[in-house]
C-alpha atoms as a PDB file:
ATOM      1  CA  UNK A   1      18.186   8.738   3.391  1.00  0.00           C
ATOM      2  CA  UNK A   2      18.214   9.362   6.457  1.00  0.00           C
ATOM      3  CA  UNK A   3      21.697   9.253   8.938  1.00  0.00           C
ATOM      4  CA  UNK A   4      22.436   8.576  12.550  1.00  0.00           C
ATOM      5  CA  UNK A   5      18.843  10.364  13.812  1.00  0.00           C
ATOM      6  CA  UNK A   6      18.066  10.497  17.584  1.00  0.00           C
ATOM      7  CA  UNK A   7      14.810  12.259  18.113  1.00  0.00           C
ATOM      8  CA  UNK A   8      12.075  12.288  20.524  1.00  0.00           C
ATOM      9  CA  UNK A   9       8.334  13.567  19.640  1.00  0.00           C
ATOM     10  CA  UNK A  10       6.493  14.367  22.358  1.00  0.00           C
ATOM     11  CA  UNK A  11       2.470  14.436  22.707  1.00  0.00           C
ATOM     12  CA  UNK A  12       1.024  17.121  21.505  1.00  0.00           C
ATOM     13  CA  UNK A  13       2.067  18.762  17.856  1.00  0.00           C
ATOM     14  CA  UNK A  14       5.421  17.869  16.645  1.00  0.00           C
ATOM     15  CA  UNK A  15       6.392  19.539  13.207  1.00  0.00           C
ATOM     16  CA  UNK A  16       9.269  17.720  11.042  1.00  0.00           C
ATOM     17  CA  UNK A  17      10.392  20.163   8.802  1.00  0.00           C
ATOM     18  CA  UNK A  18      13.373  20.597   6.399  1.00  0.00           C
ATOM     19  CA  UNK A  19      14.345  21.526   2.376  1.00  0.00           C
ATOM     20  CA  UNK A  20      13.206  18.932  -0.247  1.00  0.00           C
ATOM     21  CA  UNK A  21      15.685  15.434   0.470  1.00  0.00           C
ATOM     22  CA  UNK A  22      16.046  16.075   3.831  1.00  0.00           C
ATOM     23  CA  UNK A  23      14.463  12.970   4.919  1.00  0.00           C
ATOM     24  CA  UNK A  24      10.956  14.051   6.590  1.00  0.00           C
ATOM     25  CA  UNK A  25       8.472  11.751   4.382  1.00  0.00           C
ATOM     26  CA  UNK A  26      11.337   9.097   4.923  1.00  0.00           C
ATOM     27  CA  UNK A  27      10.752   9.482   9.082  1.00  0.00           C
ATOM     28  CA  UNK A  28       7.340   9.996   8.801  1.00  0.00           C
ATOM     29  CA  UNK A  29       6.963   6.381   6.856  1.00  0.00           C
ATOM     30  CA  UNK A  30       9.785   4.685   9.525  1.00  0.00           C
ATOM     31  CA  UNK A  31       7.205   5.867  12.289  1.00  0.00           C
ATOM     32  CA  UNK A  32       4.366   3.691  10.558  1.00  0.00           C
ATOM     33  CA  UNK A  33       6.543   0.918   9.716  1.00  0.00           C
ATOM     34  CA  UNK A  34       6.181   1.526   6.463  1.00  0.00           C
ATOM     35  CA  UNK A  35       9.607   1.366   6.131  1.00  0.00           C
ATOM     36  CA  UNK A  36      12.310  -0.501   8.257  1.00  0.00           C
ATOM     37  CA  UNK A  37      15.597   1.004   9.470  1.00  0.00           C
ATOM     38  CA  UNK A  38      18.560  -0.476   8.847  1.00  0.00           C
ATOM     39  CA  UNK A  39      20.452  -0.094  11.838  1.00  0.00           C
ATOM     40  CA  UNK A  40      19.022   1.550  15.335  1.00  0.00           C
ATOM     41  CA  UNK A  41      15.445   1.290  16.947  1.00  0.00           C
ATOM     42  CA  UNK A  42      11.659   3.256  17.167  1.00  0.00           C
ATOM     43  CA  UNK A  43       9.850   3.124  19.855  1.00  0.00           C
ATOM     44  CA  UNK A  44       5.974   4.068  20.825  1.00  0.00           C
ATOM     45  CA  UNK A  45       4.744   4.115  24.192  1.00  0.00           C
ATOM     46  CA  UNK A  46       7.720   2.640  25.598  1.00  0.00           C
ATOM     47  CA  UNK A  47       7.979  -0.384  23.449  1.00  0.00           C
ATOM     48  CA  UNK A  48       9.620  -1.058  19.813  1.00  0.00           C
ATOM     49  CA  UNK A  49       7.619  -0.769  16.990  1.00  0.00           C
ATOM     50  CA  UNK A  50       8.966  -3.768  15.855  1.00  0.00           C
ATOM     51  CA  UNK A  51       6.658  -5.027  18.637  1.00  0.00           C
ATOM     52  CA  UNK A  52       3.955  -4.253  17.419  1.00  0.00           C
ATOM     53  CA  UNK A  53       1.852  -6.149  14.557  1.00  0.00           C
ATOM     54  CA  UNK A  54       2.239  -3.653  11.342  1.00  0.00           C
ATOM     55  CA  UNK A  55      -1.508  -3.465  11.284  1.00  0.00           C
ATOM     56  CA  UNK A  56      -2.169  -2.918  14.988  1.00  0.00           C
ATOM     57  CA  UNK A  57      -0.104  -0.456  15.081  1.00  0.00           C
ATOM     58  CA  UNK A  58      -1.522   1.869  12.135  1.00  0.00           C
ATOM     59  CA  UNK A  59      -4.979   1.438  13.945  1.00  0.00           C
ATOM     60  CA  UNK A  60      -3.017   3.299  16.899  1.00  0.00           C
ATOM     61  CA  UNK A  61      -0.792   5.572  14.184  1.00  0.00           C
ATOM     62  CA  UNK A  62      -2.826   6.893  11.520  1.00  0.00           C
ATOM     63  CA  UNK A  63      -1.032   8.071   8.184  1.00  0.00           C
ATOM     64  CA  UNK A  64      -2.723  10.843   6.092  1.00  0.00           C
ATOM     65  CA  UNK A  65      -0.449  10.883   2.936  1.00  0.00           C
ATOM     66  CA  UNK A  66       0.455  13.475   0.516  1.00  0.00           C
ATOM     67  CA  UNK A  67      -1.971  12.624  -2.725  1.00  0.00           C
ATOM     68  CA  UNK A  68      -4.981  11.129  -1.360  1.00  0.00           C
ATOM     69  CA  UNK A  69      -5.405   7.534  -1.720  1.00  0.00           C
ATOM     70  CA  UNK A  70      -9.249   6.789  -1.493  1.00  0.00           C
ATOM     71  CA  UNK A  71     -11.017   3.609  -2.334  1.00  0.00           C
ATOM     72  CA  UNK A  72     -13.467   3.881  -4.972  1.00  0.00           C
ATOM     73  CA  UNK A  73     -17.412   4.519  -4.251  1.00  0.00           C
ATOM     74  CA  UNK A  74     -18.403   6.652  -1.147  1.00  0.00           C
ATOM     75  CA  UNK A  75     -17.361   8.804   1.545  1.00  0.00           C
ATOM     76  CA  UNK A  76     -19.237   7.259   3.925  1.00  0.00           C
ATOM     77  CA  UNK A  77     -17.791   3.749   2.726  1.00  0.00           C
ATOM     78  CA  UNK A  78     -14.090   4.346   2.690  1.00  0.00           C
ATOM     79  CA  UNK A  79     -15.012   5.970   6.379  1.00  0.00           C
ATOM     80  CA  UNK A  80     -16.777   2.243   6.934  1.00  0.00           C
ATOM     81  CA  UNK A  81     -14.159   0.109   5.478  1.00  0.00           C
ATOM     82  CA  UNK A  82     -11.226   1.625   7.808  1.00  0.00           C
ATOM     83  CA  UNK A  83     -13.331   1.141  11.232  1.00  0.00           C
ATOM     84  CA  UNK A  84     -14.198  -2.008  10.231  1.00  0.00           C
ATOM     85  CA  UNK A  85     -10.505  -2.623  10.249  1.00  0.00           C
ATOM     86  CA  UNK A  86     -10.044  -1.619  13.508  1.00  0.00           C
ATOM     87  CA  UNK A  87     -12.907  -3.590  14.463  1.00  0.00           C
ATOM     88  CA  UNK A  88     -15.151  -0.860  15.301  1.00  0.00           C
ATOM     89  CA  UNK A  89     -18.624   0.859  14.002  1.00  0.00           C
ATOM     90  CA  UNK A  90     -18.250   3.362  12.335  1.00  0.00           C
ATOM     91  CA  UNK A  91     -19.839   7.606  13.317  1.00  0.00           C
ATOM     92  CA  UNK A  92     -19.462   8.408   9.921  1.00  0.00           C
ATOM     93  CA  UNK A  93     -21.364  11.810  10.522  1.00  0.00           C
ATOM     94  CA  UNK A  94     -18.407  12.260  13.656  1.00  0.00           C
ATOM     95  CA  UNK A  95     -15.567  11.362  11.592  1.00  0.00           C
ATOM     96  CA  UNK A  96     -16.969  13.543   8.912  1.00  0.00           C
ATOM     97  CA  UNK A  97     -17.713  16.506  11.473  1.00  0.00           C
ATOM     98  CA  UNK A  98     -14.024  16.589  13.452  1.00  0.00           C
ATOM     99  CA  UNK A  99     -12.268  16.344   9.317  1.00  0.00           C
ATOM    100  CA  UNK A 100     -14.528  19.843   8.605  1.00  0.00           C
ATOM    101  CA  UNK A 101     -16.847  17.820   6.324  1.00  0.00           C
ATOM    102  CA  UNK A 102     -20.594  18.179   6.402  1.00  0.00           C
ATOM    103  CA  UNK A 103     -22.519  14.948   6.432  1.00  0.00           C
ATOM    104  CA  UNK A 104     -23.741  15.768   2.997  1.00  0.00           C
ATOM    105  CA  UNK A 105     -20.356  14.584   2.148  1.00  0.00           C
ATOM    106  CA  UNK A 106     -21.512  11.059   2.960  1.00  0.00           C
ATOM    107  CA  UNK A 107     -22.909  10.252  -0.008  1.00  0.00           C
ATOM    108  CA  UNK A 108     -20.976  11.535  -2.151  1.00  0.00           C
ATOM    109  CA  UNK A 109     -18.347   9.649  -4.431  1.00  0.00           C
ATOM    110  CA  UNK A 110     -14.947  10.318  -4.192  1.00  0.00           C
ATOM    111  CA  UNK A 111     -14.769  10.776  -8.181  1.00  0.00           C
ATOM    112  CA  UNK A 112     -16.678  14.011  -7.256  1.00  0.00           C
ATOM    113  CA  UNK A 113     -14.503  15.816  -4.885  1.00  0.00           C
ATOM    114  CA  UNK A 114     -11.901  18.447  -4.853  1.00  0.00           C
ATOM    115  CA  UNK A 115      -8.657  18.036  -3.887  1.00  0.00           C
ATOM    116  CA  UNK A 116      -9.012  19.744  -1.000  1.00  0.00           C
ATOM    117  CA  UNK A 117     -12.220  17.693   0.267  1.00  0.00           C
ATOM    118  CA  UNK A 118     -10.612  14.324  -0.966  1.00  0.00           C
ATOM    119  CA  UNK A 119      -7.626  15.298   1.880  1.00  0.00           C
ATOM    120  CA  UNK A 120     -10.545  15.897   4.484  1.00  0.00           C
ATOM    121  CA  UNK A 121     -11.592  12.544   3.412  1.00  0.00           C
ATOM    122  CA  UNK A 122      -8.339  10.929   4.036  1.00  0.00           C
ATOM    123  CA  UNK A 123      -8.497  12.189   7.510  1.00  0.00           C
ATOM    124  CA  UNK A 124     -12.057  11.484   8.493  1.00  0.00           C
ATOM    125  CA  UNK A 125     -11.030   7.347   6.954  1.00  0.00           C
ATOM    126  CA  UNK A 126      -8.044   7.732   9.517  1.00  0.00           C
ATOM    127  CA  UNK A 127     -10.117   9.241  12.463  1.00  0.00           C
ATOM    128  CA  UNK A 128     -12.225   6.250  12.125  1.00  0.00           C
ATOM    129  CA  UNK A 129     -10.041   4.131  13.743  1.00  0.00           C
ATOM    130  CA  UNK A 130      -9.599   6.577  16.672  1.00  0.00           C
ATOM    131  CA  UNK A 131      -5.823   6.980  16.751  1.00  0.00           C
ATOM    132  CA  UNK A 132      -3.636   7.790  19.357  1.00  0.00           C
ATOM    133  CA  UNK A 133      -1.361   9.546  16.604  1.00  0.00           C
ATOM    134  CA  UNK A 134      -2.130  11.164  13.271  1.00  0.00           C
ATOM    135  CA  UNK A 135       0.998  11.654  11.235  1.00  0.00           C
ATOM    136  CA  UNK A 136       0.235  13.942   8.083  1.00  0.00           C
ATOM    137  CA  UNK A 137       2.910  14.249   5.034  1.00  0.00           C
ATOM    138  CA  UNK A 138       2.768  17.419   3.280  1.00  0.00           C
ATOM    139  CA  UNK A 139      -1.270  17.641   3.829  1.00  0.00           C
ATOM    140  CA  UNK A 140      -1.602  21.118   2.164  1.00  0.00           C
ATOM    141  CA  UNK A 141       0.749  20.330  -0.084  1.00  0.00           C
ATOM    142  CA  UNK A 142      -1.545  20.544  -3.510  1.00  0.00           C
ATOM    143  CA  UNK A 143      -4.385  22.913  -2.456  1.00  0.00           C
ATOM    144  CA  UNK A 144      -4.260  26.359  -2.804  1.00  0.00           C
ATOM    145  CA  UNK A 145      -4.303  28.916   0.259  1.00  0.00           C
ATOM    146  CA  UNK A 146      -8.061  29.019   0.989  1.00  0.00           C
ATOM    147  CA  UNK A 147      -8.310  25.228   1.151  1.00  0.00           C
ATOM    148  CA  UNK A 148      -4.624  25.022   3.403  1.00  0.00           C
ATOM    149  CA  UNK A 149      -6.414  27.364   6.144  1.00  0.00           C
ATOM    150  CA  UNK A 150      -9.279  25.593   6.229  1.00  0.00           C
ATOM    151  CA  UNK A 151      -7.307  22.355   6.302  1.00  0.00           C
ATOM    152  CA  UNK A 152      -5.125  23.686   9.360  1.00  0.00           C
ATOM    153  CA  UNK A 153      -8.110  25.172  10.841  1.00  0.00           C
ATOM    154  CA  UNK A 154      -9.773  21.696  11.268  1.00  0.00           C
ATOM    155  CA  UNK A 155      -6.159  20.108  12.502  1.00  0.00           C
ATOM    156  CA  UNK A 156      -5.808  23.236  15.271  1.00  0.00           C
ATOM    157  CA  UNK A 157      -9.793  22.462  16.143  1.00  0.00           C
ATOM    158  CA  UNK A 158      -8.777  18.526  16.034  1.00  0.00           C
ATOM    159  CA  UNK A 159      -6.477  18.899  18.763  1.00  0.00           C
ATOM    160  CA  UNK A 160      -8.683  20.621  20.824  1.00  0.00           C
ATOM    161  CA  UNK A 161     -11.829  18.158  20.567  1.00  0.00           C
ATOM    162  CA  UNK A 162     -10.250  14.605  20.791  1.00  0.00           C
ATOM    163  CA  UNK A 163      -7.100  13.355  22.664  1.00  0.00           C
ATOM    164  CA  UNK A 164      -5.380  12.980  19.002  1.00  0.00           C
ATOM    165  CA  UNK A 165      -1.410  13.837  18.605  1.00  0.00           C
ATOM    166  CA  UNK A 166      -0.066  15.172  15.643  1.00  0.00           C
ATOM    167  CA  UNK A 167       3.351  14.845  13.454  1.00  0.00           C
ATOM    168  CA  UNK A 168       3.595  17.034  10.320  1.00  0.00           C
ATOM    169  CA  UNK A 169       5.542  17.190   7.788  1.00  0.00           C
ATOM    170  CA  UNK A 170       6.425  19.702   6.306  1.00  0.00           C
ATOM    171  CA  UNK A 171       8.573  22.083   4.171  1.00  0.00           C
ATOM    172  CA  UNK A 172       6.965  25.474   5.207  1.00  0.00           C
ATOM    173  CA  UNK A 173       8.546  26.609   8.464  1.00  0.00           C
ATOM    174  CA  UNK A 174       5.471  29.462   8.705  1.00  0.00           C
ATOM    175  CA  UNK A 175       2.921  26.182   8.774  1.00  0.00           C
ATOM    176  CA  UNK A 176       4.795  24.419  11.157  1.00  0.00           C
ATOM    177  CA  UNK A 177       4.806  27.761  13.515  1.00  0.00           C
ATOM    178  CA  UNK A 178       0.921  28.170  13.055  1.00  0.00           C
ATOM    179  CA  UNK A 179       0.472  24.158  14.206  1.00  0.00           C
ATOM    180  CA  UNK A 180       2.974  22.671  15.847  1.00  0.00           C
ATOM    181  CA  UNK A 181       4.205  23.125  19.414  1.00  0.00           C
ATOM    182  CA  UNK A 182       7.376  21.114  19.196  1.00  0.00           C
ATOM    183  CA  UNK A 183      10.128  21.166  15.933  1.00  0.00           C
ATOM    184  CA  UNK A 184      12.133  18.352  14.513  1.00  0.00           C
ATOM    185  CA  UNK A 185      14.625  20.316  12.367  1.00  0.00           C
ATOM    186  CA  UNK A 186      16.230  18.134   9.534  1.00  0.00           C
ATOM    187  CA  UNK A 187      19.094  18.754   6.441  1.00  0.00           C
ATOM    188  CA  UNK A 188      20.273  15.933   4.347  1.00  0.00           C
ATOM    189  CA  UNK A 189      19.468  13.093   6.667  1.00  0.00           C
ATOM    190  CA  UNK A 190      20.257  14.211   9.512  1.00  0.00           C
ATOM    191  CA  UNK A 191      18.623  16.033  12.972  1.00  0.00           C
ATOM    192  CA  UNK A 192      19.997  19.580  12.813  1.00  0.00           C
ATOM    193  CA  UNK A 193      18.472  21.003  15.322  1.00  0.00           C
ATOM    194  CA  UNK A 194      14.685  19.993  17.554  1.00  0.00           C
ATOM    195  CA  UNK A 195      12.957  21.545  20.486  1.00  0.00           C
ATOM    196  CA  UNK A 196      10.021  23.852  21.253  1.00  0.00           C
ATOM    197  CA  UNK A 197       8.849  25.800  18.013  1.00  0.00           C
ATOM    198  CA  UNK A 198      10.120  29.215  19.154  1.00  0.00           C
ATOM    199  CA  UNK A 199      13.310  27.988  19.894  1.00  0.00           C
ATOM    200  CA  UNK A 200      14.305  26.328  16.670  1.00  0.00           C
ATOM    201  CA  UNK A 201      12.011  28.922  14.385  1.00  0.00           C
ATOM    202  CA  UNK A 202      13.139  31.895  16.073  1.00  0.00           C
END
C-alpha cells in the first residue's frame, strides 16, 4: 500500500527501488492504470491519466511484467496481435532485433522458450506498439545472471536506438545503478528518498 507519494519521473531511466512491500509493483501498476488511487492524482505529459482511455494509454505506456504473460502460438503472432492493437503493422524482425532476439525467434512457439527468451518476448510484443514509456517490474527477476546481463544489455542498447523511456522496478540497488539515471527510493509505502542515481545510491 502505498501512502501520501509525491514523485516525479523524468525522461530518460528512472529506477523504483525498495525491500519486498515497499510498494514499487503497486506504483508501477498505478502508472498503467492498472490500478486506481484512492485519493490524489497521476499525470503523463501534462494531463491526468484519468484522461486518458485505459487502452490508449498502454499503447503510449507499455508494461513488461514480472512472469511473462504470452498468448499461445508464435512469436511472431503475439508480436502481430499487440500492433494490431495499436492499429499498426507490425516489423516483427525490428521488434525482435531492438528485444536481442534473432528473427529465427519468429517462428518459434512460445511453449518452446526459456525463461529468459519468453521475457525478450514480452518486450519485443510491447515495442510493437512503439511506446513512449516502457515500465518493466522485476524483469530479471527469475533468470539467472547470464540471461539478467544480456537482458540489461538489450534495455542499455534500447535506450540508445529508439526514443523509448524506461521505469524499473526493482529490488537490487546494483541493477538500478547499472540502468537507471534517476532513483525513486521507497520503504513501506512511502517516498524515502528520489533524485539522480549517485545521489540516492551513494
Amino acid at each position: 500500500m502505498l501512502d501520501d507519494v509525491s514523485a516525479g519521473i523524468p525522461a530518460g531511466a528512472t529506477a523504483i527501488v525498495g525491500p519486498s512491500g515497499a510498494g514499487k509493483s503497486t506504483l508501477l501498476r498505478l502508472l498503467d492504470r492498472l490500478a486506481e488511487p484512492d485519493a490524489g492524482s497521476i499525470e503523463f505529459d501534462g494531463r491526468a491519466l484519468t484522461e486518458y482511455d485505459p487502452l490508449r494509454l498502454r499503447r503510449e505506456v507499455g508494461l513488461v511484467p514480472q512472469l511473462p504473460a504470452l498468448l499461445e502460438g508464435s512469436v511472431a503472432a503475439n508480436v502481430e496481435f499487440a500492433a494490431g492493437l495499436a492499429g499498426r503493422d507490425a516489423d516483427v524482425e525490428r521488434c525482435l532485433g531492438l528485444a536481442g532476439l534473432d528473427p529465427s525467434f519468429a517462428e518459434r512457439d512460445v511453449s518452446q522458450l526459456s525463461v529468459g527468451e519468453q521475457q525478450r518476448a514480452m518486450l519485443a510484443r510491447a515495442l510493437a506498439q512503439e511506446p513512449k514509456v516502457l515500465l518493466l517490474d522485476e524483469p530479471t527477476s527469475a533468470l539467472d545472471e547470464e540471461a539478467r546481463d544480456a537482458v540489461e544489455a538489450t534495455l542499455r542498447r534500447l535506450r540508445h536506438e529508439i526514443d523509448v523511456s524506461l521505469v524499473l522496478v526493482s529490488h537490487d540497488p546494483a541493477q538500478a545503478r547499472r540502468l537507471g539515471d534517476y532513483v525513486i527510493r521507497l520503504r513501506t509505502g512511502r517516498v524515502e528518498r528520489c533524485g539522480p542515481v549517485e545521489e540516492v545510491l551513494a
